[in-house]
C-alpha atoms as a PDB file:
ATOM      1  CA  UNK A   1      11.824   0.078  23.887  1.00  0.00           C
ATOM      2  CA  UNK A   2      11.201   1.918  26.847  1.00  0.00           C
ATOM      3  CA  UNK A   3      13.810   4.066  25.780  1.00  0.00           C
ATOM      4  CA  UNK A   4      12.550   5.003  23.082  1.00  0.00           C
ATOM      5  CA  UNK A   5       9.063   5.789  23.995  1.00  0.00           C
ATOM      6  CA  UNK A   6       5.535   5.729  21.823  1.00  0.00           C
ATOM      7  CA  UNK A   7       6.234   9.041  21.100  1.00  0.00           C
ATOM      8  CA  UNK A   8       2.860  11.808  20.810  1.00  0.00           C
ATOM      9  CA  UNK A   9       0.568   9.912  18.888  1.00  0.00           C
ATOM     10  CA  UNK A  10      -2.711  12.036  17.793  1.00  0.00           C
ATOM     11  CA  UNK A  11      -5.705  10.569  16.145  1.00  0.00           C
ATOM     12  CA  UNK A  12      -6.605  11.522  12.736  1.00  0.00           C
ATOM     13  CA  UNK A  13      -8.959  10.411   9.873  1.00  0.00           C
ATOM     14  CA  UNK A  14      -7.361   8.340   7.437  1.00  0.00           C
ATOM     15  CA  UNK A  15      -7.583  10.252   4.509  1.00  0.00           C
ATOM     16  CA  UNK A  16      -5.622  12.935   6.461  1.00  0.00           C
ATOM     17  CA  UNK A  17      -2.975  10.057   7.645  1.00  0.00           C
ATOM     18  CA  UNK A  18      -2.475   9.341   3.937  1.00  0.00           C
ATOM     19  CA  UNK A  19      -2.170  13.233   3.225  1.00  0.00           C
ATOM     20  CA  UNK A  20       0.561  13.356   5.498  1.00  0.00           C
ATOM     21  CA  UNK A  21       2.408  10.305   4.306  1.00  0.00           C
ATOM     22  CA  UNK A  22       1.832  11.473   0.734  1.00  0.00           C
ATOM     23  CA  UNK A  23       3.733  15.155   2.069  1.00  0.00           C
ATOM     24  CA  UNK A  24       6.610  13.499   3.284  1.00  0.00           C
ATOM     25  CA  UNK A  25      10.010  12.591   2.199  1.00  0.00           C
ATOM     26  CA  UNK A  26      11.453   9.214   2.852  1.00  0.00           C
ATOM     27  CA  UNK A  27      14.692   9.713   4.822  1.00  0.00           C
ATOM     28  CA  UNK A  28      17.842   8.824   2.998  1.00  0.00           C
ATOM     29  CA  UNK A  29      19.096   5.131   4.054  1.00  0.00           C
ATOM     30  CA  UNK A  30      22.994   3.886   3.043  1.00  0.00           C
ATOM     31  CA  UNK A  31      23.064   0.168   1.477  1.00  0.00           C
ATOM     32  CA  UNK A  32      26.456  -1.592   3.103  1.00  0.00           C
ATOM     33  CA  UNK A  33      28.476  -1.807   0.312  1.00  0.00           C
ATOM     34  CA  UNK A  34      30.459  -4.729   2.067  1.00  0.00           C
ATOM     35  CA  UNK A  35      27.494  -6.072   2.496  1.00  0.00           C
ATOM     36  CA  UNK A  36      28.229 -10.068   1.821  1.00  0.00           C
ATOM     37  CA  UNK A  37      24.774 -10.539  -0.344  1.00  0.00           C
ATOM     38  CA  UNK A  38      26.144  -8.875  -2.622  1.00  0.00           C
ATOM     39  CA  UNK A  39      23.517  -6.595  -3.379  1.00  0.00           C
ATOM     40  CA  UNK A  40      23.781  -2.857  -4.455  1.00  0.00           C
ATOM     41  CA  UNK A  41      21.505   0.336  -4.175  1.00  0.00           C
ATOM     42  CA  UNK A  42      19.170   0.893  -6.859  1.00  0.00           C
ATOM     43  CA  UNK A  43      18.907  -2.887  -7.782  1.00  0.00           C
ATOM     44  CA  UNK A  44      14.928  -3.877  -7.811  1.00  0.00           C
ATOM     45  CA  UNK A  45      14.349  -6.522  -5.446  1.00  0.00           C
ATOM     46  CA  UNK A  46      11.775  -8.427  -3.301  1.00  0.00           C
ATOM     47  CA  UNK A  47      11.495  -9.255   0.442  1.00  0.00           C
ATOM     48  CA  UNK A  48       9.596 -12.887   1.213  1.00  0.00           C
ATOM     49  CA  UNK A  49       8.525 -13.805   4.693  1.00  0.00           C
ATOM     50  CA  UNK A  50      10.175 -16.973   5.163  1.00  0.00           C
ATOM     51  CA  UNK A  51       7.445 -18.225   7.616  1.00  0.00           C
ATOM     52  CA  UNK A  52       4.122 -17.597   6.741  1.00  0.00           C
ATOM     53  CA  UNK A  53       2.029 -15.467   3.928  1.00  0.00           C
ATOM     54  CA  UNK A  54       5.064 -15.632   2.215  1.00  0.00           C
ATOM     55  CA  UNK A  55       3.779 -12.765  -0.047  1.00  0.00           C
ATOM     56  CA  UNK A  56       6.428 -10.932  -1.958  1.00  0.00           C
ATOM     57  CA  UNK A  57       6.860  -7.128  -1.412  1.00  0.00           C
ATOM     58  CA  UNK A  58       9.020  -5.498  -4.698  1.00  0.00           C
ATOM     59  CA  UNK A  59      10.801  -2.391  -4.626  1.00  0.00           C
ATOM     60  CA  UNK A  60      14.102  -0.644  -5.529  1.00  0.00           C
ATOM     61  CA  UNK A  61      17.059  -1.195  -2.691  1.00  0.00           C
ATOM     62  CA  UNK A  62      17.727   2.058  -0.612  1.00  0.00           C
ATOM     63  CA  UNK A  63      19.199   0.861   2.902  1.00  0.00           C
ATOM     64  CA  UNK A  64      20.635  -2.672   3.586  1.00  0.00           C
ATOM     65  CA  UNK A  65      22.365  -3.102   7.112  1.00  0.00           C
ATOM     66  CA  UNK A  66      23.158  -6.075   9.081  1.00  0.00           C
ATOM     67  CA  UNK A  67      19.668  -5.828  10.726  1.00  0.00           C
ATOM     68  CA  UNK A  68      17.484  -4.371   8.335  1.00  0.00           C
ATOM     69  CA  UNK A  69      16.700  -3.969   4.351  1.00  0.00           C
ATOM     70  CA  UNK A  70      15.177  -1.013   3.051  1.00  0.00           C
ATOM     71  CA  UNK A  71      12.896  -0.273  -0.011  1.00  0.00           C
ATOM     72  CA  UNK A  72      11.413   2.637  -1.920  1.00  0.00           C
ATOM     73  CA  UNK A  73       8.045   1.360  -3.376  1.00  0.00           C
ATOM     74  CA  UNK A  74       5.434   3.813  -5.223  1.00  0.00           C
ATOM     75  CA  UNK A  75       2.068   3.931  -4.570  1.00  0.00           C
ATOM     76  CA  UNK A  76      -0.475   6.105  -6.560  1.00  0.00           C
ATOM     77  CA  UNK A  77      -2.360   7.566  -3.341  1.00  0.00           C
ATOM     78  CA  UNK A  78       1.027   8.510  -0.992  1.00  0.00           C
ATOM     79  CA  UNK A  79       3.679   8.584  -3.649  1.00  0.00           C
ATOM     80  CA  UNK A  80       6.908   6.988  -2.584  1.00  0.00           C
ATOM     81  CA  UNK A  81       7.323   5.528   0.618  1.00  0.00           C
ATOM     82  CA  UNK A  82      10.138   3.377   2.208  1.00  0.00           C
ATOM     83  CA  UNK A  83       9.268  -0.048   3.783  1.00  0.00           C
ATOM     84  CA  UNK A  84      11.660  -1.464   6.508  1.00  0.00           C
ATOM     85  CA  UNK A  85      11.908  -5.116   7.164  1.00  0.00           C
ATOM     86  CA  UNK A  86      14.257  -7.077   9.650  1.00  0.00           C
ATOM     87  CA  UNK A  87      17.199  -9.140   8.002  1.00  0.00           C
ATOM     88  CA  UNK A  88      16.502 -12.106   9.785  1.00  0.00           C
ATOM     89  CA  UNK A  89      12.269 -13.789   8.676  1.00  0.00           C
ATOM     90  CA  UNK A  90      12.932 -13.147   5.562  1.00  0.00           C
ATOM     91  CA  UNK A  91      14.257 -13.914   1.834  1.00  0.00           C
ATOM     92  CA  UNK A  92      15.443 -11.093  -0.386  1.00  0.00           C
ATOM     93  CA  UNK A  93      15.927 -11.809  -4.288  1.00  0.00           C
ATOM     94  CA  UNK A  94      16.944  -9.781  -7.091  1.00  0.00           C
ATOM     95  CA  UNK A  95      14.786  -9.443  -9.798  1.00  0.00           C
END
Protein backbone atom coordinates (compact mmCIF):
# COMPACT_ATOMS: atom_id res chain seq x y z
CA UNK A 1 0.00 0.00 0.00
CA UNK A 2 2.71 2.22 0.51
CA UNK A 3 3.45 1.74 -2.92
CA UNK A 4 0.77 2.81 -4.11
CA UNK A 5 0.19 5.93 -2.24
CA UNK A 6 -3.27 7.97 -1.23
CA UNK A 7 -2.82 9.68 -4.20
CA UNK A 8 -3.93 13.91 -4.29
CA UNK A 9 -7.05 13.85 -2.63
CA UNK A 10 -8.97 17.42 -2.72
CA UNK A 11 -12.07 18.19 -0.82
CA UNK A 12 -15.19 18.91 -2.57
CA UNK A 13 -18.98 19.28 -1.84
CA UNK A 14 -20.85 16.30 -2.50
CA UNK A 15 -23.04 17.30 -5.05
CA UNK A 16 -19.85 18.15 -7.05
CA UNK A 17 -18.32 14.50 -6.04
CA UNK A 18 -21.46 13.03 -7.60
CA UNK A 19 -21.04 15.42 -10.74
CA UNK A 20 -17.83 14.00 -11.29
CA UNK A 21 -18.74 10.38 -10.84
CA UNK A 22 -21.82 10.99 -12.99
CA UNK A 23 -18.96 12.48 -15.92
CA UNK A 24 -17.01 9.53 -15.86
CA UNK A 25 -16.64 6.36 -17.69
CA UNK A 26 -16.22 3.10 -15.92
CA UNK A 27 -12.96 1.54 -17.15
CA UNK A 28 -13.34 -1.58 -19.20
CA UNK A 29 -12.72 -4.85 -16.92
CA UNK A 30 -12.15 -8.60 -18.77
CA UNK A 31 -14.34 -11.52 -17.04
CA UNK A 32 -11.83 -14.83 -17.00
CA UNK A 33 -13.39 -16.85 -19.32
CA UNK A 34 -11.67 -19.98 -17.64
CA UNK A 35 -12.93 -18.79 -14.86
CA UNK A 36 -14.12 -22.21 -12.90
CA UNK A 37 -17.64 -20.51 -11.65
CA UNK A 38 -18.61 -20.68 -14.63
CA UNK A 39 -19.90 -17.39 -15.03
CA UNK A 40 -19.85 -15.14 -18.22
CA UNK A 41 -19.88 -11.28 -18.95
CA UNK A 42 -23.11 -9.72 -19.27
CA UNK A 43 -24.90 -12.34 -17.01
CA UNK A 44 -26.93 -10.28 -14.10
CA UNK A 45 -25.76 -11.34 -10.87
CA UNK A 46 -25.50 -10.52 -7.11
CA UNK A 47 -22.58 -10.28 -4.62
CA UNK A 48 -23.61 -11.37 -0.73
CA UNK A 49 -21.29 -10.69 2.14
CA UNK A 50 -20.88 -13.97 3.57
CA UNK A 51 -20.27 -12.54 7.12
CA UNK A 52 -22.37 -9.94 8.16
CA UNK A 53 -25.23 -7.48 6.58
CA UNK A 54 -25.40 -9.99 4.16
CA UNK A 55 -27.26 -7.47 1.88
CA UNK A 56 -27.31 -8.34 -1.76
CA UNK A 57 -25.76 -5.89 -4.31
CA UNK A 58 -27.25 -6.80 -8.19
CA UNK A 59 -25.67 -5.84 -11.26
CA UNK A 60 -24.58 -7.06 -14.74
CA UNK A 61 -20.93 -9.02 -14.69
CA UNK A 62 -18.08 -6.85 -16.28
CA UNK A 63 -14.67 -8.11 -14.64
CA UNK A 64 -14.26 -11.47 -12.75
CA UNK A 65 -10.54 -12.37 -11.77
CA UNK A 66 -9.17 -14.67 -9.28
CA UNK A 67 -9.25 -11.80 -6.69
CA UNK A 68 -11.95 -9.67 -7.57
CA UNK A 69 -15.65 -9.52 -9.28
CA UNK A 70 -16.77 -6.61 -11.03
CA UNK A 71 -20.26 -5.03 -11.69
CA UNK A 72 -21.89 -2.29 -13.72
CA UNK A 73 -24.95 -1.09 -11.64
CA UNK A 74 -27.14 2.12 -12.69
CA UNK A 75 -28.05 4.65 -10.55
CA UNK A 76 -30.40 7.60 -11.52
CA UNK A 77 -28.12 10.47 -9.92
CA UNK A 78 -24.36 9.18 -11.36
CA UNK A 79 -25.45 6.95 -14.17
CA UNK A 80 -23.46 3.77 -14.42
CA UNK A 81 -20.85 3.00 -12.15
CA UNK A 82 -18.72 -0.19 -11.54
CA UNK A 83 -18.55 -1.72 -7.99
CA UNK A 84 -15.45 -3.91 -7.10
CA UNK A 85 -15.62 -6.53 -4.47
CA UNK A 86 -12.88 -9.11 -3.29
CA UNK A 87 -13.48 -12.87 -4.35
CA UNK A 88 -12.94 -14.16 -1.11
CA UNK A 89 -16.17 -12.60 1.90
CA UNK A 90 -18.42 -13.13 -0.39
CA UNK A 91 -21.23 -15.22 -2.38
CA UNK A 92 -21.96 -14.44 -6.01
CA UNK A 93 -25.29 -15.94 -7.65
CA UNK A 94 -26.78 -15.70 -10.92
CA UNK A 95 -30.01 -14.42 -11.21
Amino acid sequence: MKAFGNGAPSDMAPAEALDVAKAATPALAQVDANDPSGLTAGQAISVTPDDTGKVPVTGILVGLAPDRISIRRSDPRVGDVVVHFPRAGYVVSRL
